[in-house]
PDB file of N, CA and C in Angstrom:
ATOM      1  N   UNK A   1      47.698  19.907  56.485  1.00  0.00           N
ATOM      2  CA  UNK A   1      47.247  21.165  55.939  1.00  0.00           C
ATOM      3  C   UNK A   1      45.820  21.403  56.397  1.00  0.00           C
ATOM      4  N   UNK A   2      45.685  22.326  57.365  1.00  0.00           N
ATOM      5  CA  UNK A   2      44.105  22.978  57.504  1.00  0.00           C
ATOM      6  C   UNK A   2      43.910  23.893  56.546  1.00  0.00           C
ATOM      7  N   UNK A   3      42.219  23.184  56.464  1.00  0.00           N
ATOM      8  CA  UNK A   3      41.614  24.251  55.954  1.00  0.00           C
ATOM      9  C   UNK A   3      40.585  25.361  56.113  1.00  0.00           C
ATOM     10  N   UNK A   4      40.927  26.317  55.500  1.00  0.00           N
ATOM     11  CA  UNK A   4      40.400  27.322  56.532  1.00  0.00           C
ATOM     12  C   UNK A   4      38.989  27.817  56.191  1.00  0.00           C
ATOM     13  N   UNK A   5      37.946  27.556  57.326  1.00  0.00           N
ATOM     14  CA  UNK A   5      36.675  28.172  57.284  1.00  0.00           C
ATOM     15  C   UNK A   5      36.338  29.666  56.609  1.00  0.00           C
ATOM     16  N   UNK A   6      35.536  28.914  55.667  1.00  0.00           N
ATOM     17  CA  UNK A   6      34.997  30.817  54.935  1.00  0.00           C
ATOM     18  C   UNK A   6      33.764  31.058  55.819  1.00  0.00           C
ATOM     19  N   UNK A   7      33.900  32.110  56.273  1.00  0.00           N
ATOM     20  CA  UNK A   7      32.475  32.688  56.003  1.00  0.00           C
ATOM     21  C   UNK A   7      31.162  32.440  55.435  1.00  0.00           C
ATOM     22  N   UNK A   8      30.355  31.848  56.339  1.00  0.00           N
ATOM     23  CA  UNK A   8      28.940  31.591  55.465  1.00  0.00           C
ATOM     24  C   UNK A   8      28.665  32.598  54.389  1.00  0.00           C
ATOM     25  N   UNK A   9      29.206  33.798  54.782  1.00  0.00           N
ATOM     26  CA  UNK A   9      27.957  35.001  53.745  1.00  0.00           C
ATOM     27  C   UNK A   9      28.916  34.662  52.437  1.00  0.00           C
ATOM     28  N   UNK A  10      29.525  34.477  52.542  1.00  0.00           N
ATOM     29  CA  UNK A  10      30.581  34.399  50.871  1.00  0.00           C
ATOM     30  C   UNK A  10      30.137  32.616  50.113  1.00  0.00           C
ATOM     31  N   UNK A  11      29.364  31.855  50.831  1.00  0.00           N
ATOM     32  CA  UNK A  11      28.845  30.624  50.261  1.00  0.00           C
ATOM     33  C   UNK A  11      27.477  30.840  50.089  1.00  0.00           C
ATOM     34  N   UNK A  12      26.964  29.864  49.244  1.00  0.00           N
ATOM     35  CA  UNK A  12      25.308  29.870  49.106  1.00  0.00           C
ATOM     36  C   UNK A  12      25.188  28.799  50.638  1.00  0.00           C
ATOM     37  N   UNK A  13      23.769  29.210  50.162  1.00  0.00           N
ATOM     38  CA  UNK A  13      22.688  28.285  51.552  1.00  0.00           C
ATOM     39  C   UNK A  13      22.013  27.664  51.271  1.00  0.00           C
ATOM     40  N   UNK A  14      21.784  26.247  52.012  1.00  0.00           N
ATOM     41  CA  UNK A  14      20.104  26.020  51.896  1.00  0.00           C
ATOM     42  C   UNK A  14      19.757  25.461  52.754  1.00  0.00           C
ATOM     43  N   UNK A  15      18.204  26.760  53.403  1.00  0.00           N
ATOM     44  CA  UNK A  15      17.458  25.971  54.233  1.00  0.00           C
ATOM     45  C   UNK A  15      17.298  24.742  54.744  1.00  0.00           C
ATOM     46  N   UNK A  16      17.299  23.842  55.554  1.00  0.00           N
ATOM     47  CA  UNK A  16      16.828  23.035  56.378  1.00  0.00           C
ATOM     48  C   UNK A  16      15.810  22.652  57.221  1.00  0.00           C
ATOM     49  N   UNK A  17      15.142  21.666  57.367  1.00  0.00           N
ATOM     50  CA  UNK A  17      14.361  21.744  58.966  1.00  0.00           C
ATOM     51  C   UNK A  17      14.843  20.533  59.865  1.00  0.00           C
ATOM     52  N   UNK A  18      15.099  20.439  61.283  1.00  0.00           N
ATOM     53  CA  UNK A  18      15.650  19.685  61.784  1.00  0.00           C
ATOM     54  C   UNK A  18      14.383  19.460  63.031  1.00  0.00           C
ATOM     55  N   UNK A  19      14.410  18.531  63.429  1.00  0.00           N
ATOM     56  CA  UNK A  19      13.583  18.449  64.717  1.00  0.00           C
ATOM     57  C   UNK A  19      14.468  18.828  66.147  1.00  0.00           C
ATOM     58  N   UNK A  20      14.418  19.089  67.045  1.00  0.00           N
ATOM     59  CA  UNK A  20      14.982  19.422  68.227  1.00  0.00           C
ATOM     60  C   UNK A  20      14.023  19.273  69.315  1.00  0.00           C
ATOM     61  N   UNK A  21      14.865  18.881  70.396  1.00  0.00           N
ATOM     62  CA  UNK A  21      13.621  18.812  71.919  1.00  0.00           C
ATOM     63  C   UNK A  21      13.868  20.284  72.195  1.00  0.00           C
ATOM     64  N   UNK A  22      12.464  20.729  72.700  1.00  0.00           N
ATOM     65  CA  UNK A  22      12.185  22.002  73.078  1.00  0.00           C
ATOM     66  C   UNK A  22      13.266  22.249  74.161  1.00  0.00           C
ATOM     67  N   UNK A  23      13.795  21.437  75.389  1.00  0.00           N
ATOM     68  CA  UNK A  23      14.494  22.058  76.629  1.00  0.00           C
ATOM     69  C   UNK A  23      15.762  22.630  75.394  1.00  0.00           C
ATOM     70  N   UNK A  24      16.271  21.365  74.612  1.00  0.00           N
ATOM     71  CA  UNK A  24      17.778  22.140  73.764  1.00  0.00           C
ATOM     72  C   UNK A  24      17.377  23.420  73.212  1.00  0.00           C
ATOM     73  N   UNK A  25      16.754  23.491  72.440  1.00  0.00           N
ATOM     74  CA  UNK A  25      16.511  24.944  71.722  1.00  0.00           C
ATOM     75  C   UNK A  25      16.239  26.096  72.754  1.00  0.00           C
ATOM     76  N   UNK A  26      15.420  26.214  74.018  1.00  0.00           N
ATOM     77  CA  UNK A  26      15.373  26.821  74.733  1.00  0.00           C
ATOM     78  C   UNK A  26      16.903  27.275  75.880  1.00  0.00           C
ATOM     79  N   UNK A  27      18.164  25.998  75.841  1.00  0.00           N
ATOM     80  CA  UNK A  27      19.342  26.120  76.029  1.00  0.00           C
ATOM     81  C   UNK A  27      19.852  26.666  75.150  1.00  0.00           C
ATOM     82  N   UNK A  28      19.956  26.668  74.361  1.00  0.00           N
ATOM     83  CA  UNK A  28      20.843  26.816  73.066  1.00  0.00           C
ATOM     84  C   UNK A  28      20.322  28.439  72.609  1.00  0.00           C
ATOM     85  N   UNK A  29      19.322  29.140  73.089  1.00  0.00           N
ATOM     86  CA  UNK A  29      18.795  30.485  73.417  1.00  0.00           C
ATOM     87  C   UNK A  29      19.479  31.031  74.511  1.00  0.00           C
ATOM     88  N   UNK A  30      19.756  30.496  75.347  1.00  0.00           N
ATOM     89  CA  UNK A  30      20.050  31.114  76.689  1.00  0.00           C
ATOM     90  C   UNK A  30      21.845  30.817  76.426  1.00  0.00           C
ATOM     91  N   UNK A  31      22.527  30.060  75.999  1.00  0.00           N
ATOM     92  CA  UNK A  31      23.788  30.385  75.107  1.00  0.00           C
ATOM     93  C   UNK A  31      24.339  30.557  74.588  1.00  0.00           C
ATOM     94  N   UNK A  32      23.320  30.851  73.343  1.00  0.00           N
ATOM     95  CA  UNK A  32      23.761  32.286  72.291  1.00  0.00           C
ATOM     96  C   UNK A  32      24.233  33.198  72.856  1.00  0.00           C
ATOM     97  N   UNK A  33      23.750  34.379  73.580  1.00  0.00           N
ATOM     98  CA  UNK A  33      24.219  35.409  73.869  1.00  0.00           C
ATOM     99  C   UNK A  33      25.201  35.551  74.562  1.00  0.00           C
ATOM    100  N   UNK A  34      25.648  34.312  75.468  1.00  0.00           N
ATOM    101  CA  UNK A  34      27.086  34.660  76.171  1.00  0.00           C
ATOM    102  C   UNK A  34      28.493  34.378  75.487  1.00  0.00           C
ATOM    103  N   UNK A  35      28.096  33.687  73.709  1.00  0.00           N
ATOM    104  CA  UNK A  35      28.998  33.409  73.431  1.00  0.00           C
ATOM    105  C   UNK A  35      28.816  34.224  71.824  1.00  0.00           C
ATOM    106  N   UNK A  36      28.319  35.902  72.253  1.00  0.00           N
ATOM    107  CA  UNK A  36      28.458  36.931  71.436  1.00  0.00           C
ATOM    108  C   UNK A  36      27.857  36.660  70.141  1.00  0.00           C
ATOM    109  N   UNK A  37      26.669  35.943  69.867  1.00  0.00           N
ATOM    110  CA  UNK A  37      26.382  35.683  68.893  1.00  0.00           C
ATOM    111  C   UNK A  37      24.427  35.866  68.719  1.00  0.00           C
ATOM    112  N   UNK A  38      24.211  36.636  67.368  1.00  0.00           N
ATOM    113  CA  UNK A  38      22.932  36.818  67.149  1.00  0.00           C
ATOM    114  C   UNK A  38      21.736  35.815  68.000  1.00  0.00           C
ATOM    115  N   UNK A  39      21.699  34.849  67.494  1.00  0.00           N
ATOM    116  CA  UNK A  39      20.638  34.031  68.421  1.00  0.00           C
ATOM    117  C   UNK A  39      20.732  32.738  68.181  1.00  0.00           C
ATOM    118  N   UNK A  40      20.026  31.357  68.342  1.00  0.00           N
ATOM    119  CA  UNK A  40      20.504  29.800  68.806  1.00  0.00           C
ATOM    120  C   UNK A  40      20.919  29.322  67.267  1.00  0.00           C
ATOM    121  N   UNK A  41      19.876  30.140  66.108  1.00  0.00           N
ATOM    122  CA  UNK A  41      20.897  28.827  64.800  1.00  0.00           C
ATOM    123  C   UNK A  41      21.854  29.541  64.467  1.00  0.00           C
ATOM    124  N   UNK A  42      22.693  30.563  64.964  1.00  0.00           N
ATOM    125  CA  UNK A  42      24.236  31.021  65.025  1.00  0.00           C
ATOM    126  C   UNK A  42      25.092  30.000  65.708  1.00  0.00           C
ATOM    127  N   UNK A  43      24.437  29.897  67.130  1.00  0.00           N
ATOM    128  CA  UNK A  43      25.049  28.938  67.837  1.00  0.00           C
ATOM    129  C   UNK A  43      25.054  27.573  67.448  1.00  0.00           C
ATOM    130  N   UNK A  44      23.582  26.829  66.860  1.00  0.00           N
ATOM    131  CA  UNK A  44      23.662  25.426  66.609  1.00  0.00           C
ATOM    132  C   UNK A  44      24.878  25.286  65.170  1.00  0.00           C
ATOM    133  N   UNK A  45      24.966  26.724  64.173  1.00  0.00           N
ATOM    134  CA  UNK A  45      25.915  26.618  62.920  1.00  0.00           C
ATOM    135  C   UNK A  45      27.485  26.630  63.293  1.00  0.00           C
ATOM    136  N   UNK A  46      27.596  27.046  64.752  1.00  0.00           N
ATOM    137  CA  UNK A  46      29.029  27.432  65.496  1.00  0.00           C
ATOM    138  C   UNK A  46      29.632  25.812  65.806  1.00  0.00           C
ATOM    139  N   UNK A  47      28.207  25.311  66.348  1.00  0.00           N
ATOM    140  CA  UNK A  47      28.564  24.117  66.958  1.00  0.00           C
ATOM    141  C   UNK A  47      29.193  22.903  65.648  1.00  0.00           C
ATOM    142  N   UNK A  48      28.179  23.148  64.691  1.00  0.00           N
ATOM    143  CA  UNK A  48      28.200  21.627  63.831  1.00  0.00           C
ATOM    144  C   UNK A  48      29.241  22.207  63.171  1.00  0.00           C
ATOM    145  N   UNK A  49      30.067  23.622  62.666  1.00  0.00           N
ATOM    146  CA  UNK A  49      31.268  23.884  62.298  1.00  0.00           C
ATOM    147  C   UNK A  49      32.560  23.757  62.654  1.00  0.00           C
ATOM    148  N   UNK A  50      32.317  23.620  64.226  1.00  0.00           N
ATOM    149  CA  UNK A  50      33.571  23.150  65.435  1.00  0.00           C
ATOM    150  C   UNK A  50      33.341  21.431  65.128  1.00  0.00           C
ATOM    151  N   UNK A  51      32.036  21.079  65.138  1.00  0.00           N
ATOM    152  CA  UNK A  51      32.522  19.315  65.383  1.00  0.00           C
ATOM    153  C   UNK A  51      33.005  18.827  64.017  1.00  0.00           C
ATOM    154  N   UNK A  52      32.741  19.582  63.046  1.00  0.00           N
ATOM    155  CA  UNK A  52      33.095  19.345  61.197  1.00  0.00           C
ATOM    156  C   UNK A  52      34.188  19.169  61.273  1.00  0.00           C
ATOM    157  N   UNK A  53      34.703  20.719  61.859  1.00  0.00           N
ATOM    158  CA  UNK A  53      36.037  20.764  61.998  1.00  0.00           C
ATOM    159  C   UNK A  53      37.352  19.471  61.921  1.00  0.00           C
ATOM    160  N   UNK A  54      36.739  19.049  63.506  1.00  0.00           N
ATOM    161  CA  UNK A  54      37.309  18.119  64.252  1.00  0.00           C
ATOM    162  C   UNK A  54      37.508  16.808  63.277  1.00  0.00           C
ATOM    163  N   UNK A  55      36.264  16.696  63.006  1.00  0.00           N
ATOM    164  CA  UNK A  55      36.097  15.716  62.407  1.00  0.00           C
ATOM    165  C   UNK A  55      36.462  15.146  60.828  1.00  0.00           C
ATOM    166  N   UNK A  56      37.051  16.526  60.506  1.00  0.00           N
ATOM    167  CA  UNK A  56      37.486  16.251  59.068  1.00  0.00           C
ATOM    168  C   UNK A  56      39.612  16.395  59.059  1.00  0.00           C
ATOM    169  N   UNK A  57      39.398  16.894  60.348  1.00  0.00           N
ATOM    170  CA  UNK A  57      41.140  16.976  60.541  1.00  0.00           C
ATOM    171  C   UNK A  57      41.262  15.449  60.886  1.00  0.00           C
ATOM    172  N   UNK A  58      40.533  14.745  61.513  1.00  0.00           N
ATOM    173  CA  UNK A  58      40.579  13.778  62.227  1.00  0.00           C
ATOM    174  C   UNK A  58      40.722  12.783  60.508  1.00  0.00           C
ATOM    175  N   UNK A  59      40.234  12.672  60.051  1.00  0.00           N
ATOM    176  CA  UNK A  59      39.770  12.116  58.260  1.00  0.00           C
ATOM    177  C   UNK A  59      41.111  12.346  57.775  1.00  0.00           C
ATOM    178  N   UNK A  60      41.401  13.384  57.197  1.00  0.00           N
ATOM    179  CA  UNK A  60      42.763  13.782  56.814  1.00  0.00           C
ATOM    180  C   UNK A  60      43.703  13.452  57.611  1.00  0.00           C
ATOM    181  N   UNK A  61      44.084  13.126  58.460  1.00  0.00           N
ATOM    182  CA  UNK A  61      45.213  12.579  59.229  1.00  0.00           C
ATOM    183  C   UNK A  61      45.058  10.633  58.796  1.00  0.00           C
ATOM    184  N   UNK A  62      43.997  10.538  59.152  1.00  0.00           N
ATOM    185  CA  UNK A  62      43.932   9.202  58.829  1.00  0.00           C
ATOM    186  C   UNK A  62      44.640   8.913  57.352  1.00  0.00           C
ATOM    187  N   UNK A  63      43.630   9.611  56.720  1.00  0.00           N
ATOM    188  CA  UNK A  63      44.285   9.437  55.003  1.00  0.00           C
ATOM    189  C   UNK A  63      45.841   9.442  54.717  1.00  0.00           C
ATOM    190  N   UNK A  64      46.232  10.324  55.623  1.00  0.00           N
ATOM    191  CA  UNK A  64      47.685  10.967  55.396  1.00  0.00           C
ATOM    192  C   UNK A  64      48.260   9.554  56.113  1.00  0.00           C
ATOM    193  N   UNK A  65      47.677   9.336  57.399  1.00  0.00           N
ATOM    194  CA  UNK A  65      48.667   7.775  57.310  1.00  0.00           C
ATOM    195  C   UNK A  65      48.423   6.857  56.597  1.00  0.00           C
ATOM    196  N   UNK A  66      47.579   6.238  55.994  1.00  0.00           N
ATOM    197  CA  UNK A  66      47.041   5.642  54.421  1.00  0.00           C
ATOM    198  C   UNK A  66      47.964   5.396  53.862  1.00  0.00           C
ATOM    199  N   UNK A  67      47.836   6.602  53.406  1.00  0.00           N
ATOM    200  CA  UNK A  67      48.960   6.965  52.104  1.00  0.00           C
ATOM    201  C   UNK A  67      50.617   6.650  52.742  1.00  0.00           C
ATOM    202  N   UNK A  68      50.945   6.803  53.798  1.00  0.00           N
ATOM    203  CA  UNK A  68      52.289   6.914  53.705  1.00  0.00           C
ATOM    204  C   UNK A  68      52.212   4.880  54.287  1.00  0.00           C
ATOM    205  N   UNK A  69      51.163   4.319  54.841  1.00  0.00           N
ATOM    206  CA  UNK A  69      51.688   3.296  55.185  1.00  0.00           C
ATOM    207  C   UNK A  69      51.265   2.045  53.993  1.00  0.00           C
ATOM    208  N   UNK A  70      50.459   2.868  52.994  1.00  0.00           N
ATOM    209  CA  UNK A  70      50.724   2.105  51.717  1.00  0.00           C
ATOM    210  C   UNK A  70      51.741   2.731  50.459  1.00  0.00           C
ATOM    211  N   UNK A  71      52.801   3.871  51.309  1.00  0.00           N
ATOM    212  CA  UNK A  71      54.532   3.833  50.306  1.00  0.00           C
ATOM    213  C   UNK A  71      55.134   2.752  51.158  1.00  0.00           C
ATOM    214  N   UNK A  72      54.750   2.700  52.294  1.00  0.00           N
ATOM    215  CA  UNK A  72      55.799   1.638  53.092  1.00  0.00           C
ATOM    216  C   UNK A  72      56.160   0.393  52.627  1.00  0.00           C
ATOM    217  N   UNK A  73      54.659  -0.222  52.395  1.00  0.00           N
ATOM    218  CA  UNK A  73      54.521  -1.558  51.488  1.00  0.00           C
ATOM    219  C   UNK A  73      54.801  -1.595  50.709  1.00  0.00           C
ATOM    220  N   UNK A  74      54.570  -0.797  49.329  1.00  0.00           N
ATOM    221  CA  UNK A  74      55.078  -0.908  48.202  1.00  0.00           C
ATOM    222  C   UNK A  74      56.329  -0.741  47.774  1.00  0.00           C
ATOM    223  N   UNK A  75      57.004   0.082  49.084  1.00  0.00           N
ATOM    224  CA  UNK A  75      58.636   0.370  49.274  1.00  0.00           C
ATOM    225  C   UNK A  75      59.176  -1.099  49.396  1.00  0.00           C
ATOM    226  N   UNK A  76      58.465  -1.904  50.411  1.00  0.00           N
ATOM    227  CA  UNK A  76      58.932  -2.883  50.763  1.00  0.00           C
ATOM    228  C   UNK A  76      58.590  -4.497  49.958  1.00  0.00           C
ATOM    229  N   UNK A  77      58.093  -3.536  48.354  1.00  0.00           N
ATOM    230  CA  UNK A  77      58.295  -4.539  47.798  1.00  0.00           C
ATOM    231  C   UNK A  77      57.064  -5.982  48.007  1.00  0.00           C
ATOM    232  N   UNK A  78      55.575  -5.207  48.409  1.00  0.00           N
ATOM    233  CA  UNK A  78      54.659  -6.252  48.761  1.00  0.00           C
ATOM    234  C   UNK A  78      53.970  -6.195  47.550  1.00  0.00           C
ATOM    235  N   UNK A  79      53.396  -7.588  47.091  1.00  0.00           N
ATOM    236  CA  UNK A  79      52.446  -7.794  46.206  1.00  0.00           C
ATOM    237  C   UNK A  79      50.618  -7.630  46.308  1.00  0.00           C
ATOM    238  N   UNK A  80      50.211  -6.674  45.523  1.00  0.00           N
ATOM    239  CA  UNK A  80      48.925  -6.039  45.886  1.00  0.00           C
ATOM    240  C   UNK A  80      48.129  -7.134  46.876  1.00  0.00           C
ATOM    241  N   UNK A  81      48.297  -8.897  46.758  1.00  0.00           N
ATOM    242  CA  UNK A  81      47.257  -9.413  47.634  1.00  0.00           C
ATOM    243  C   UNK A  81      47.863  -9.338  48.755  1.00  0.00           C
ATOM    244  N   UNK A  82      49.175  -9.660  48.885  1.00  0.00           N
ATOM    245  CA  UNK A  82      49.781  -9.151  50.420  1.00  0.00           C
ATOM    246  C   UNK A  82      49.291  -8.009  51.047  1.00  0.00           C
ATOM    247  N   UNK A  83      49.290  -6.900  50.012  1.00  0.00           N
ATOM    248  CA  UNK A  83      48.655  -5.363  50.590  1.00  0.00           C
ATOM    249  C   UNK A  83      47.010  -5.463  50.892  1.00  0.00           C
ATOM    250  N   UNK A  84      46.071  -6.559  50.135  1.00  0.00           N
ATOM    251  CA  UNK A  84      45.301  -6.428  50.449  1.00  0.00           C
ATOM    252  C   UNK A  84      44.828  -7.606  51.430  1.00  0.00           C
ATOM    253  N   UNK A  85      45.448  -8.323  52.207  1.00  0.00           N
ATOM    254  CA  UNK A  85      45.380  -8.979  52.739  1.00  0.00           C
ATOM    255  C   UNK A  85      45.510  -8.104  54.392  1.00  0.00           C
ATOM    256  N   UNK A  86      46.765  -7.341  54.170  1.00  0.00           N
ATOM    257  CA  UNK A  86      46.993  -6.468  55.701  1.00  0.00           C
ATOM    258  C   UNK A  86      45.538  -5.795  55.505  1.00  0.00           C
ATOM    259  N   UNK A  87      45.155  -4.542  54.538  1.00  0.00           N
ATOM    260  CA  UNK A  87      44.421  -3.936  54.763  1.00  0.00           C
ATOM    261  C   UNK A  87      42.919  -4.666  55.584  1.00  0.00           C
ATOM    262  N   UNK A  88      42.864  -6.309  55.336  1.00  0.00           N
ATOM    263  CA  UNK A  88      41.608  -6.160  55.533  1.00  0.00           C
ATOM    264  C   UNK A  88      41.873  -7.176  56.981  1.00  0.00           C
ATOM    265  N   UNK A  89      43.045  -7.209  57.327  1.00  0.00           N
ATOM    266  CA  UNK A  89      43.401  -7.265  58.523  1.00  0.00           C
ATOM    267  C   UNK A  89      43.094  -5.949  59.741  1.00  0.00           C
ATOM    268  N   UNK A  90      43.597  -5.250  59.205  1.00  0.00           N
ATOM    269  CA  UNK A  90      43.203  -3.463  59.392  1.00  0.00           C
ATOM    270  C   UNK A  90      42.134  -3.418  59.437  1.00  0.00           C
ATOM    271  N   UNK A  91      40.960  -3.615  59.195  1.00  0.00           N
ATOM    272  CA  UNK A  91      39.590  -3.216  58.970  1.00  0.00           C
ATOM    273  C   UNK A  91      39.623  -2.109  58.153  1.00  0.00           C
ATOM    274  N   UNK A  92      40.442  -2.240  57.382  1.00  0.00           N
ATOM    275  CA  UNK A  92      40.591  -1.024  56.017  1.00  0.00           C
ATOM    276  C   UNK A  92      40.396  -1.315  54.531  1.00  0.00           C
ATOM    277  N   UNK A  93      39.485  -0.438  54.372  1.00  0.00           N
ATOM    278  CA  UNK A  93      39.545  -0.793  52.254  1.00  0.00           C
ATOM    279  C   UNK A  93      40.723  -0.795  52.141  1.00  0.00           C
ATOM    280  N   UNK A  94      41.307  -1.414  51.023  1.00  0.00           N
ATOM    281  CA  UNK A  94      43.105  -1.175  50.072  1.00  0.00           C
ATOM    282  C   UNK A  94      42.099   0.395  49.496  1.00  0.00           C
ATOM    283  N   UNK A  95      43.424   1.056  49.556  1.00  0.00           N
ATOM    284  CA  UNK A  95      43.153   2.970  49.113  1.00  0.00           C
ATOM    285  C   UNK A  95      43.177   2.511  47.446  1.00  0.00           C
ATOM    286  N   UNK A  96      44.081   1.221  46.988  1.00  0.00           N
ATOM    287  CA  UNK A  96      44.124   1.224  45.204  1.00  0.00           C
ATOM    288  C   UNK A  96      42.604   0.486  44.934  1.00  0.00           C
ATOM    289  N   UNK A  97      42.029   0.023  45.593  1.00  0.00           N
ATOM    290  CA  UNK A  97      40.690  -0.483  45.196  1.00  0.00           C
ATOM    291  C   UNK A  97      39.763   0.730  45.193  1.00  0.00           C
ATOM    292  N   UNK A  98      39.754   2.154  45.712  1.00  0.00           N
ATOM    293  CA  UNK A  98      38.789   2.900  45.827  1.00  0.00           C
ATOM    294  C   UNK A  98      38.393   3.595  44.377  1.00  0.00           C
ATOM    295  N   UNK A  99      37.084   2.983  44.075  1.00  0.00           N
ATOM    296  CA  UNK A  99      36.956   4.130  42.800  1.00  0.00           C
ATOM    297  C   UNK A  99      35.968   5.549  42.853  1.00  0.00           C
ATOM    298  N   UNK A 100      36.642   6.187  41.726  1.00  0.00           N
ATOM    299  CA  UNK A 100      35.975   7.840  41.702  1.00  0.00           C
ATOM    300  C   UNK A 100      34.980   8.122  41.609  1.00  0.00           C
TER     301      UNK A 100
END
């Protein structure tokens, strides 16, 4: 299930300050405008919203196999140290150890 990007103007904001090397910001000026957009922190908010993106579908898929490859185990009848024994074979927390 994606989820779908709102619109900044319909969320609150808050300011930032970030450091940047002058050549990027002076790039990142000169490719704003070919990619139809007001000016560079349109573009730098375009960018870190595309890699979010990526990066949170990428999260959710993981989870989603998580979850289905700890019904597998428990389908198959493993005892939580067995389960937590694979997981840390996996280089994975057990998902029943995570607290809220």
């Amino acid at each position: 299930m994606k989820k779908k990007m709102i619109p900044s103007k319909d969320r609150p904001t808050r300011p930032i300050t970030i450091r940047m090397p002058v050549d990027v910001l002076e790039d990142l000026k000169r490719v704003a405008p070919t990619k139809d957009l007001p000016g560079y922190q349109s573009l730098i908010k375009f960018y870190i919203r595309q890699g979010l993106r990526l990066d949170l579908e990428r999260l959710w898929e993981s989870e989603e196999r998580t979850k289905k490859l700890e019904a597998i185990l428990t389908e198959c009848g493993l005892k939580e140290e067995q389960m937590s024994k694979i997981w840390e074979a996996l280089g994975s927390e057990n998902p029943r150890k995570k607290t809220a």
